[in-house]
Protein backbone atom coordinates (compact mmCIF):
# COMPACT_ATOMS: atom_id res chain seq x y z
CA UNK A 1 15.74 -57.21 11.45
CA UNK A 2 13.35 -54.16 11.33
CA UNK A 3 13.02 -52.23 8.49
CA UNK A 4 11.52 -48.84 8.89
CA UNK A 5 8.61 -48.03 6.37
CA UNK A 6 9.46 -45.11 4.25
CA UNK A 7 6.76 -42.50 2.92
CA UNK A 8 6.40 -41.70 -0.40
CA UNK A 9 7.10 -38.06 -1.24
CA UNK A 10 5.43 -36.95 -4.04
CA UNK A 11 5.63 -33.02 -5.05
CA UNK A 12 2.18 -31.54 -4.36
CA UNK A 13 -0.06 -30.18 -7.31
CA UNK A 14 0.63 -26.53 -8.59
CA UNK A 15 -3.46 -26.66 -8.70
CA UNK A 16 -3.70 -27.08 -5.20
CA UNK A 17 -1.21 -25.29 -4.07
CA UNK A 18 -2.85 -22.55 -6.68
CA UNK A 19 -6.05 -22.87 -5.00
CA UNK A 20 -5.02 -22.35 -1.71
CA UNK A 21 -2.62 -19.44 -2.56
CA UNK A 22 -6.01 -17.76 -3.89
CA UNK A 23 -7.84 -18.61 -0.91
CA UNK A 24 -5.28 -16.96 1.80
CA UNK A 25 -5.07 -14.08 -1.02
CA UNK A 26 -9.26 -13.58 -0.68
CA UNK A 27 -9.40 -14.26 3.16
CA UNK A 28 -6.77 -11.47 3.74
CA UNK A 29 -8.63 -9.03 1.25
CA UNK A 30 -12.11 -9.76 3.41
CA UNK A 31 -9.91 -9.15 6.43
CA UNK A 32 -8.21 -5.76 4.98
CA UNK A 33 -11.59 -4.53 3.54
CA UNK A 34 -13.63 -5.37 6.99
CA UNK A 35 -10.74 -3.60 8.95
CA UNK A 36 -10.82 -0.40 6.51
CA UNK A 37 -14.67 -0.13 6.97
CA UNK A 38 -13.98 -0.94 11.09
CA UNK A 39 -11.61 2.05 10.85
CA UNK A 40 -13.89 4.58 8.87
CA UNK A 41 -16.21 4.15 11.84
CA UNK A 42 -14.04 4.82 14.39
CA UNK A 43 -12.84 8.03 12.56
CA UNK A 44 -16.42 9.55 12.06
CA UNK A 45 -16.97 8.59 16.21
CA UNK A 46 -13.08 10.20 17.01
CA UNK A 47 -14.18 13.47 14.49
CA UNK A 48 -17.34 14.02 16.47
CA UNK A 49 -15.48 13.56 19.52
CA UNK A 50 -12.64 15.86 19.03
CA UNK A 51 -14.95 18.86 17.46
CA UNK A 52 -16.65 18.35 20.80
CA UNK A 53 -13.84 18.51 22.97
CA UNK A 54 -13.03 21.59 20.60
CA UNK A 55 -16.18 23.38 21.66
CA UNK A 56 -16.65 22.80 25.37
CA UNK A 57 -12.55 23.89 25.68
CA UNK A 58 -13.25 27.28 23.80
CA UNK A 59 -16.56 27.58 25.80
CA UNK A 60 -14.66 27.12 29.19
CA UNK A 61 -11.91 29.23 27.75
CA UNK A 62 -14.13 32.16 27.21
CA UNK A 63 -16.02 31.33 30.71
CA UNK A 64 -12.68 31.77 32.54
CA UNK A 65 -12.08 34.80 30.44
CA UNK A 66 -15.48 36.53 31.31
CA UNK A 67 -14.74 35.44 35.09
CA UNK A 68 -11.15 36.67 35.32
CA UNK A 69 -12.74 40.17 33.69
CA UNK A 70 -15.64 40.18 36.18
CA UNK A 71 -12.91 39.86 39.19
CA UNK A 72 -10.99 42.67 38.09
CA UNK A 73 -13.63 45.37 37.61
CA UNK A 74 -14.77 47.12 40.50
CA UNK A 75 -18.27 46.36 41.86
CA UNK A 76 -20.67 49.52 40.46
CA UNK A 77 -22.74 49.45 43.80
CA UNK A 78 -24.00 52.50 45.30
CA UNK A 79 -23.15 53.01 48.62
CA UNK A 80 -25.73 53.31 51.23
């Protein structure tokens, strides 16, 4: 008859498991600190962007203003 080999459970170290608890716990800080710093970048670049956007809108807001004023007056031409 065949007897099936058994393994041998042993409980694993609380220094191992320790160590690798630390290491997930510093790889996810890295992570969380790289991300934060990835994110203050892309809020300086979306700032600039926006105050942009800002400026040419009020520009073409006061363009269509001076046009729509410019229509409505009547021509001051002399006539011939």
């Amino acid at each position: 008859m065949i007897k099936v080999r058994r393994r041998v459970l042993r409980p694993q170290s609380s220094d191992a498991e320790s160590r690798r608890h630390q290491r997930r716990l510093q790889k996810k800080q890295d992570q969380l600190t790289k991300e934060r710093e990835s994110l203050k970048r892309w809020m300086s670049r979306l700032k600039r962007a926006f105050h942009a956007m800002e400026k040419l809108q009020s520009k073409i807001a006061r363009l269509e203003r001076q046009v729509e004023q410019l229509e409505v007056e009547p021509t001051e031409i002399a006539p011939e």
